[in-house]
N, C-alpha and C. Protein backbone atom coordinates (compact mmCIF):
# COMPACT_ATOMS: atom_id res chain seq x y z
N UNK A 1 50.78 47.35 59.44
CA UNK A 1 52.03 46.74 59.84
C UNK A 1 52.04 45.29 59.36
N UNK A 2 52.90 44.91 58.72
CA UNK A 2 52.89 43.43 57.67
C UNK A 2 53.50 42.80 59.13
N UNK A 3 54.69 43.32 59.71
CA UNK A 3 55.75 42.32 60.57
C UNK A 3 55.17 42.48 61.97
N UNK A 4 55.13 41.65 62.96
CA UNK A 4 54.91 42.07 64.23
C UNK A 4 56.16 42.17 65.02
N UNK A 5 55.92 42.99 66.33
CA UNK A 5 56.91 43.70 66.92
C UNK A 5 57.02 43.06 68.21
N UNK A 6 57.72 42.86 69.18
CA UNK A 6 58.53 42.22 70.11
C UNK A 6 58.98 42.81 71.08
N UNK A 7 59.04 42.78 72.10
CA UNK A 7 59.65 43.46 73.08
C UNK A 7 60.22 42.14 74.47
N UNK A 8 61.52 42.65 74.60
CA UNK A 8 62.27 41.30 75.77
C UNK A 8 62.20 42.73 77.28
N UNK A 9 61.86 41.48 78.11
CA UNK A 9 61.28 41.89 79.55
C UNK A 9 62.28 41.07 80.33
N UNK A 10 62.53 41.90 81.58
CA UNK A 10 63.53 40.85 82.40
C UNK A 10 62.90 41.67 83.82
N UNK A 11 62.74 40.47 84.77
CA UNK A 11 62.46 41.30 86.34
C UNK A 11 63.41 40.14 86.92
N UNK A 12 64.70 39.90 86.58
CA UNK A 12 65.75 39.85 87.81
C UNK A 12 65.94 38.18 88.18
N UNK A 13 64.87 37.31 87.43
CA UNK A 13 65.21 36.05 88.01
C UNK A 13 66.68 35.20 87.80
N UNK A 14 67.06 34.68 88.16
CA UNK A 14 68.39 33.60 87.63
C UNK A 14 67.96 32.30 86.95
N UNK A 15 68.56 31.92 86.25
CA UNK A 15 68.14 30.13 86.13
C UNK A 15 68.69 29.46 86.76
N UNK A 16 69.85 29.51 87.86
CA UNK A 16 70.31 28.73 88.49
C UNK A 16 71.39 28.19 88.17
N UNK A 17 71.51 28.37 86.95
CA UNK A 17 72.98 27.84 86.36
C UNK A 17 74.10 28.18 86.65
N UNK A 18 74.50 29.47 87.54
CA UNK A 18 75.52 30.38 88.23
C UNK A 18 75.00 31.01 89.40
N UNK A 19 76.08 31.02 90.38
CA UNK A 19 75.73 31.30 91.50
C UNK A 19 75.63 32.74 91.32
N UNK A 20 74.77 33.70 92.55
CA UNK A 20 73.95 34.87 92.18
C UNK A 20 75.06 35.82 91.58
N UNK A 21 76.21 35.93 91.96
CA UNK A 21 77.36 37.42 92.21
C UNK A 21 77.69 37.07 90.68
N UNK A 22 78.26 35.55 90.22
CA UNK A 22 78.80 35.26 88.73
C UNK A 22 77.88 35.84 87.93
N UNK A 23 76.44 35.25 87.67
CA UNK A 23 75.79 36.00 87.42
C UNK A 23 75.42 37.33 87.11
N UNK A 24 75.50 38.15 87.98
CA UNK A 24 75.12 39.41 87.83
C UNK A 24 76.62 40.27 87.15
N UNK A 25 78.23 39.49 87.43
CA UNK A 25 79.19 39.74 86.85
C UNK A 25 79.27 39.70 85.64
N UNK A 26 78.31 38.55 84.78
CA UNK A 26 78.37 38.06 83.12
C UNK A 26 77.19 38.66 82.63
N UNK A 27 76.01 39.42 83.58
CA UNK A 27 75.27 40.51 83.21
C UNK A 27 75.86 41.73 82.74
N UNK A 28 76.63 42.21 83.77
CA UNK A 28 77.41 43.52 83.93
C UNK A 28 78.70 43.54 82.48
N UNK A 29 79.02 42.67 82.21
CA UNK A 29 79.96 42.35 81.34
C UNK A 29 79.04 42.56 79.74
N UNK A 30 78.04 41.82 80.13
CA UNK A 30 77.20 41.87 78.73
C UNK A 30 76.49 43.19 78.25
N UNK A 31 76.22 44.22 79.25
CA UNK A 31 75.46 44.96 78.74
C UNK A 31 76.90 45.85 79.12
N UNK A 32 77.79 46.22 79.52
CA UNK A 32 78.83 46.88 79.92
C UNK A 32 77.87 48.67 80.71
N UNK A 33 77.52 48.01 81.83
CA UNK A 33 77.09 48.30 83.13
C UNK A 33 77.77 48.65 84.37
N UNK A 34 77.24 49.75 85.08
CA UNK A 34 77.99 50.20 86.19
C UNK A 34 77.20 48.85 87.10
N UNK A 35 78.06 48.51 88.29
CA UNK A 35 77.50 47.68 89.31
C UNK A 35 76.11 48.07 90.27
N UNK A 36 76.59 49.53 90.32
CA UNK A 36 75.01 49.91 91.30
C UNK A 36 73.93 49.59 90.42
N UNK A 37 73.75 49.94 88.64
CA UNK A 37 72.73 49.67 87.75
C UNK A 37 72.48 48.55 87.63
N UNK A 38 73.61 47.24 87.99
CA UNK A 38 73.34 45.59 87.83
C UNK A 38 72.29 45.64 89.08
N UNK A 39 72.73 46.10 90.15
CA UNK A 39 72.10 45.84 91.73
C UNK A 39 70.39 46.23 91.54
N UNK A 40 70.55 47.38 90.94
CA UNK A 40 68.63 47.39 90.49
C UNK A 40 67.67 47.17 89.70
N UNK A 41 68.68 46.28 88.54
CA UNK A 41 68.00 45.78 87.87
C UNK A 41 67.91 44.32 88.69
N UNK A 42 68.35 43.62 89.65
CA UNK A 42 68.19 42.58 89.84
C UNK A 42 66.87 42.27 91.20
N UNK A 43 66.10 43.74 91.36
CA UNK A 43 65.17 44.34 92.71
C UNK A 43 64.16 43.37 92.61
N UNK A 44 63.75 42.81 91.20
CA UNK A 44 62.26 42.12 91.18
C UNK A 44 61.47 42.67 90.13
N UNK A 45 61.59 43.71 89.93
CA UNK A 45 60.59 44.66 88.97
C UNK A 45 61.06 43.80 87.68
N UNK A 46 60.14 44.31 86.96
CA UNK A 46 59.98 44.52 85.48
C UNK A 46 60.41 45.38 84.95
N UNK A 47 61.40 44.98 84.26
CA UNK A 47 62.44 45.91 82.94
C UNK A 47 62.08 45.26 81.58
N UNK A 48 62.28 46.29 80.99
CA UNK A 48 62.26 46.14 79.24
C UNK A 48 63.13 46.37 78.91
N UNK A 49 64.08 45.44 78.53
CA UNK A 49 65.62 45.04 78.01
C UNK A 49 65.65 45.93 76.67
N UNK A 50 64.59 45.26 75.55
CA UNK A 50 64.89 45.66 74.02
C UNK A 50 62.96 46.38 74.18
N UNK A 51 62.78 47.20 72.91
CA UNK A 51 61.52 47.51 72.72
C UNK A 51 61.32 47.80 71.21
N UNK A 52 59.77 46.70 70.87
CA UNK A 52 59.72 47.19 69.28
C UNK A 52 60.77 46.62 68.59
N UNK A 53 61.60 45.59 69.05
CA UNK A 53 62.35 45.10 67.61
C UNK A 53 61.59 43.81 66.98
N UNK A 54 62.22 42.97 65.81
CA UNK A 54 61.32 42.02 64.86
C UNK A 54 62.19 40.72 65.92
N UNK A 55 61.20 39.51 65.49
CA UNK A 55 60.77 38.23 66.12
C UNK A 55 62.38 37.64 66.14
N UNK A 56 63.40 38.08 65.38
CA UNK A 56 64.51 36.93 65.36
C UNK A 56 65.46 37.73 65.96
N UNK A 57 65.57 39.14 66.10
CA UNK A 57 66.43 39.90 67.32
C UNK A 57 66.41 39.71 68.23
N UNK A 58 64.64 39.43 68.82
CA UNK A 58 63.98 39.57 69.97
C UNK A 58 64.30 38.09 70.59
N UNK A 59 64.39 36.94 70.11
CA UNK A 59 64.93 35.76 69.97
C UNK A 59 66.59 35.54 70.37
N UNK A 60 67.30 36.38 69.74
CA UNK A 60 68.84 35.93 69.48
C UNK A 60 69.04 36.82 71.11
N UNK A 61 68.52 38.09 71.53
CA UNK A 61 68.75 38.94 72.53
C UNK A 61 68.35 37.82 73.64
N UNK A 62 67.32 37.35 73.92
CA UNK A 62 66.68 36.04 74.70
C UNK A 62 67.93 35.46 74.65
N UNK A 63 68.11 34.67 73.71
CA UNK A 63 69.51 33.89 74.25
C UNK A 63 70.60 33.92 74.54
N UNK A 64 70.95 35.24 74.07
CA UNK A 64 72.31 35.56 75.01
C UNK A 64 72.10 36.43 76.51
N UNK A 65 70.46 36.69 76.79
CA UNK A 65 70.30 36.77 78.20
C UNK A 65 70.87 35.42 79.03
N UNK A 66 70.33 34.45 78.24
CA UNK A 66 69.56 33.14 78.84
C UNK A 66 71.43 32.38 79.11
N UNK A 67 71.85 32.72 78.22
CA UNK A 67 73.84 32.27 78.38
C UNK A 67 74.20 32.52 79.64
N UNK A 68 74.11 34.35 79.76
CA UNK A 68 74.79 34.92 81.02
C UNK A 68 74.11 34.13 81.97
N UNK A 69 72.72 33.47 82.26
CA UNK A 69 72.36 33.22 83.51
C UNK A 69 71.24 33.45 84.25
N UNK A 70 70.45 34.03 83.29
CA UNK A 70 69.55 34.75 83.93
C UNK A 70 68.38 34.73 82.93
N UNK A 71 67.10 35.19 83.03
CA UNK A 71 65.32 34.27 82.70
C UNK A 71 65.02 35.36 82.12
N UNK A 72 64.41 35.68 80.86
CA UNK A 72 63.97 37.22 80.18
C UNK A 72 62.75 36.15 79.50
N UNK A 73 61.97 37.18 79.12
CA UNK A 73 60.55 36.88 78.11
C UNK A 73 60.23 37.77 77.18
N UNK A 74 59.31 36.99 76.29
CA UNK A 74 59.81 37.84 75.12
C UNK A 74 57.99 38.41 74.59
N UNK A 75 57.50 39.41 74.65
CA UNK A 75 56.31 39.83 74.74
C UNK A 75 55.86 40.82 73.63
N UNK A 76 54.68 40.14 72.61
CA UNK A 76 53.99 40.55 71.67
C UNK A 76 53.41 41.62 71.44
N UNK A 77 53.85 42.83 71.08
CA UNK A 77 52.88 43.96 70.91
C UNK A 77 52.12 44.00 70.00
N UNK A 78 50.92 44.76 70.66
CA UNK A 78 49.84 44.90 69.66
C UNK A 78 49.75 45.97 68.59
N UNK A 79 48.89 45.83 67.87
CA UNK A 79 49.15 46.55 66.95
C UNK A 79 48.39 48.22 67.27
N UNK A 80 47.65 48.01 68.13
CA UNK A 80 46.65 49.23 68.62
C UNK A 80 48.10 49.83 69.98
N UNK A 81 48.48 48.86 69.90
CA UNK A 81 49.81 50.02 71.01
C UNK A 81 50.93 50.55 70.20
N UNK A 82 51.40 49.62 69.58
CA UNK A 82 51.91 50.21 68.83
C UNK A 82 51.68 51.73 67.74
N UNK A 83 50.28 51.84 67.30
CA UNK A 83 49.37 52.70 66.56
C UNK A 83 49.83 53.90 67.37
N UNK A 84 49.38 53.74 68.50
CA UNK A 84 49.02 54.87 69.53
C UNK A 84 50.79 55.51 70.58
N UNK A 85 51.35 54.71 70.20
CA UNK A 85 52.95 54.81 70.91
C UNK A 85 52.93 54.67 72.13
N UNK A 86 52.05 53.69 72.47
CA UNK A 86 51.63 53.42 74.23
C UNK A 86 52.54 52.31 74.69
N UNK A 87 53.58 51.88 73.53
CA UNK A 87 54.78 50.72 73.95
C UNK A 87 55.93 51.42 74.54
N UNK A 88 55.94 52.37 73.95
CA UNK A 88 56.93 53.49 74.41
C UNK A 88 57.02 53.89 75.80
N UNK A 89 55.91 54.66 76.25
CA UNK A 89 55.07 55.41 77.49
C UNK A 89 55.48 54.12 78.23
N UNK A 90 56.29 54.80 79.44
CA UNK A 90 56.18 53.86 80.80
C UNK A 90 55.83 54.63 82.09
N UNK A 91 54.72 54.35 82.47
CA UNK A 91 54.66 55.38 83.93
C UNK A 91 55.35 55.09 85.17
N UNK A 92 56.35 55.88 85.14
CA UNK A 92 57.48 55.63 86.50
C UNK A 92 57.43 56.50 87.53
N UNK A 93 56.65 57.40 87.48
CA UNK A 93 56.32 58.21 88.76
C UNK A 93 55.52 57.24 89.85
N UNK A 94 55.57 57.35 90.84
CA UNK A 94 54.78 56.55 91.79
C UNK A 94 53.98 57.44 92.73
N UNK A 95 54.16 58.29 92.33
CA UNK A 95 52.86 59.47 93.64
C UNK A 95 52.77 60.99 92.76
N UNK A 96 52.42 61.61 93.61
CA UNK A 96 52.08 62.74 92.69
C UNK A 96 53.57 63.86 92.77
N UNK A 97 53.48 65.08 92.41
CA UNK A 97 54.37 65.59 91.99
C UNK A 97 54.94 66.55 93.57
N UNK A 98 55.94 66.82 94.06
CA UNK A 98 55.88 67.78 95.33
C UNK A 98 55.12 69.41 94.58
N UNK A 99 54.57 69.95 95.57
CA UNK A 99 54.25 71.43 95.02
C UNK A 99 55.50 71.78 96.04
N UNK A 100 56.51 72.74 95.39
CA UNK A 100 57.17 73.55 95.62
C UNK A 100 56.83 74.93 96.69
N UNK A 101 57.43 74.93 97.30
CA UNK A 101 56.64 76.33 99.17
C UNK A 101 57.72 76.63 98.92
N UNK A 102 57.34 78.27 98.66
CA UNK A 102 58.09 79.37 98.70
C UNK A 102 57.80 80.21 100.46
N UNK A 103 58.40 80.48 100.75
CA UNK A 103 58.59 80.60 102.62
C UNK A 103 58.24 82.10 102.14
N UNK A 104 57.63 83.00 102.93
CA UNK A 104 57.52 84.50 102.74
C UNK A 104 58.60 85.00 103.31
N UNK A 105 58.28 86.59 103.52
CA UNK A 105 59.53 87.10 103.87
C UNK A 105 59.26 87.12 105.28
N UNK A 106 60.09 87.16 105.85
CA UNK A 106 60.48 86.97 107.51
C UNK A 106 59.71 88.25 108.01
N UNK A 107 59.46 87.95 109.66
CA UNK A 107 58.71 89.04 110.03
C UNK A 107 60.14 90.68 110.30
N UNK A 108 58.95 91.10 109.94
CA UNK A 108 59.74 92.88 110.42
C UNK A 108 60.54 93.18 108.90
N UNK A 109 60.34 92.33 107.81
CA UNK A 109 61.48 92.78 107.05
C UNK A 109 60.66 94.17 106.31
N UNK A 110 60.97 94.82 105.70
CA UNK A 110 60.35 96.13 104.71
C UNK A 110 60.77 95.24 103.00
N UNK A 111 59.40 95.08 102.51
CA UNK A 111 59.35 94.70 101.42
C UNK A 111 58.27 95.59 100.64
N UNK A 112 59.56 95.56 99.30
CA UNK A 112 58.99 97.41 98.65
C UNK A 112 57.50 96.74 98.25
N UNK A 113 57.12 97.43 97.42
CA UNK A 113 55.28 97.58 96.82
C UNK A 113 56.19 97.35 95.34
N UNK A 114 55.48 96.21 95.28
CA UNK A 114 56.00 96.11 93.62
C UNK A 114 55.10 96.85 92.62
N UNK A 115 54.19 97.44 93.04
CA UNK A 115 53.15 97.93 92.37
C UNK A 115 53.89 99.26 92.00
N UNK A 116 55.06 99.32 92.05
CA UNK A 116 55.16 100.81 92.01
C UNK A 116 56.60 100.81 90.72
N UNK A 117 56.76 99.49 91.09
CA UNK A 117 58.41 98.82 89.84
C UNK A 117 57.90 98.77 88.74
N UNK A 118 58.94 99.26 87.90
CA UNK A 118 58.91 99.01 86.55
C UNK A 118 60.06 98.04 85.97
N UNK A 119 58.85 97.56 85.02
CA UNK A 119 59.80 95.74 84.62
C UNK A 119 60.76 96.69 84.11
N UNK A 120 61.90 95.06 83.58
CA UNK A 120 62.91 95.77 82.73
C UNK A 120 62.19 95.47 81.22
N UNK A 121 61.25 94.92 80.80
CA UNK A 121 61.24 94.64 79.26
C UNK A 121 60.84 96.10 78.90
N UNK A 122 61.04 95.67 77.73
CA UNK A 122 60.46 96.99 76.72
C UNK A 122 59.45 97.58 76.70
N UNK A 123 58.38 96.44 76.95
CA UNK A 123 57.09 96.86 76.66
C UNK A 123 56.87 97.07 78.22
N UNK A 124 57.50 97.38 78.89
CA UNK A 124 57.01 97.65 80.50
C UNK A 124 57.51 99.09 81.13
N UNK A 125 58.49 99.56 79.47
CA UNK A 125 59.07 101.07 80.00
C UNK A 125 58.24 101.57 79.17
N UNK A 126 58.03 103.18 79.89
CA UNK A 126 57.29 104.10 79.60
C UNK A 126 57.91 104.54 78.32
N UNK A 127 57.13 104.79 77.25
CA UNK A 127 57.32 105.80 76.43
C UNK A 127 56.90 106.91 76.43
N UNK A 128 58.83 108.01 75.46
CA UNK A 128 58.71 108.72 75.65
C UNK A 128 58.27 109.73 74.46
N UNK A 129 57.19 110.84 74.52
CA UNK A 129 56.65 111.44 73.37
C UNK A 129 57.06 112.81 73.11
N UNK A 130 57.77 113.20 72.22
CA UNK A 130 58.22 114.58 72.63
C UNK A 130 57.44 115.30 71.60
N UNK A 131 56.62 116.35 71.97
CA UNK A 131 55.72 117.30 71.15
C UNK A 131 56.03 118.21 70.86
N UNK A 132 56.03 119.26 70.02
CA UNK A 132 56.29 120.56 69.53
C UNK A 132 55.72 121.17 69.79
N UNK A 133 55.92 122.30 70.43
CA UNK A 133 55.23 123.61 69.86
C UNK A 133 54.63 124.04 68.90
N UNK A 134 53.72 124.38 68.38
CA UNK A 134 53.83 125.23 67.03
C UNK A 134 54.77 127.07 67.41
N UNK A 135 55.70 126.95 66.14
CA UNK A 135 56.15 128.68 66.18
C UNK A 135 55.08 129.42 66.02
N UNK A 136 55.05 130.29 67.15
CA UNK A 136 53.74 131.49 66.33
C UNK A 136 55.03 132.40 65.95
């Protein structure tokens, strides 16, 4: 990689230059945003605005954050993350996955013996062989 790569980060601060609501109005305007999506990007966390673009995008995007009102940074990727596409990868799960409970069948119900069903595929119906006789 001859060029290095860039990525702009924003977790929600203001500069103070507009009071909080103007603010988040000349956000919402700039990225043309629903209001509930302004409201969580402004939680505290860490967002990645742009990802992987070159040094003078990553720059010009910074300053028209920095217009509307609000504090972004602008952060160097490496070249071994980049290699590996680990700039990409964001882990947003926060716990593990639910396992899904299937409830059995209720008491007293009569539930057939599946052992005895035949699938519907093809390879699960019987074939049929029809043999001849020989004529004597």
């Amino acid at each position: 990689m001859s060029k290095e790569l860039f990525r702009v980060a924003f977790n929600g601060v203001t500069t103070g230059e507009y009071d909080l609501e103007t603010t988040k109005e000349r956000f919402q305007k700039l990225f043309r945003l629903a209001p509930e999506k302004v409201e969580r990007l402004f939680n505290g966390k860490k967002y990645i605005l742009k990802g992987e673009i070159e040094e003078e995008a990553a720059i010009s995007f910074a300053i028209r954050i920095a217009e509307v009102g609000c504090e972004c940074y602008i952060e160097t990727l490496s070249e071994d993350a980049i290699a590996f596409g680990s700039s990409k990868f964001v882990e947003r799960r926060q716990g593990e996955r639910r396992i899904k409970f299937r409830r059995g069948p209720r008491q007293g119900a009569k539930v057939p013996d599946r052992r005895i069903l035949v699938g519907r595929r093809k390879s699960d119906q019987s074939i049929l062989v029809e043999t001849q006789q020989a004529a004597s």
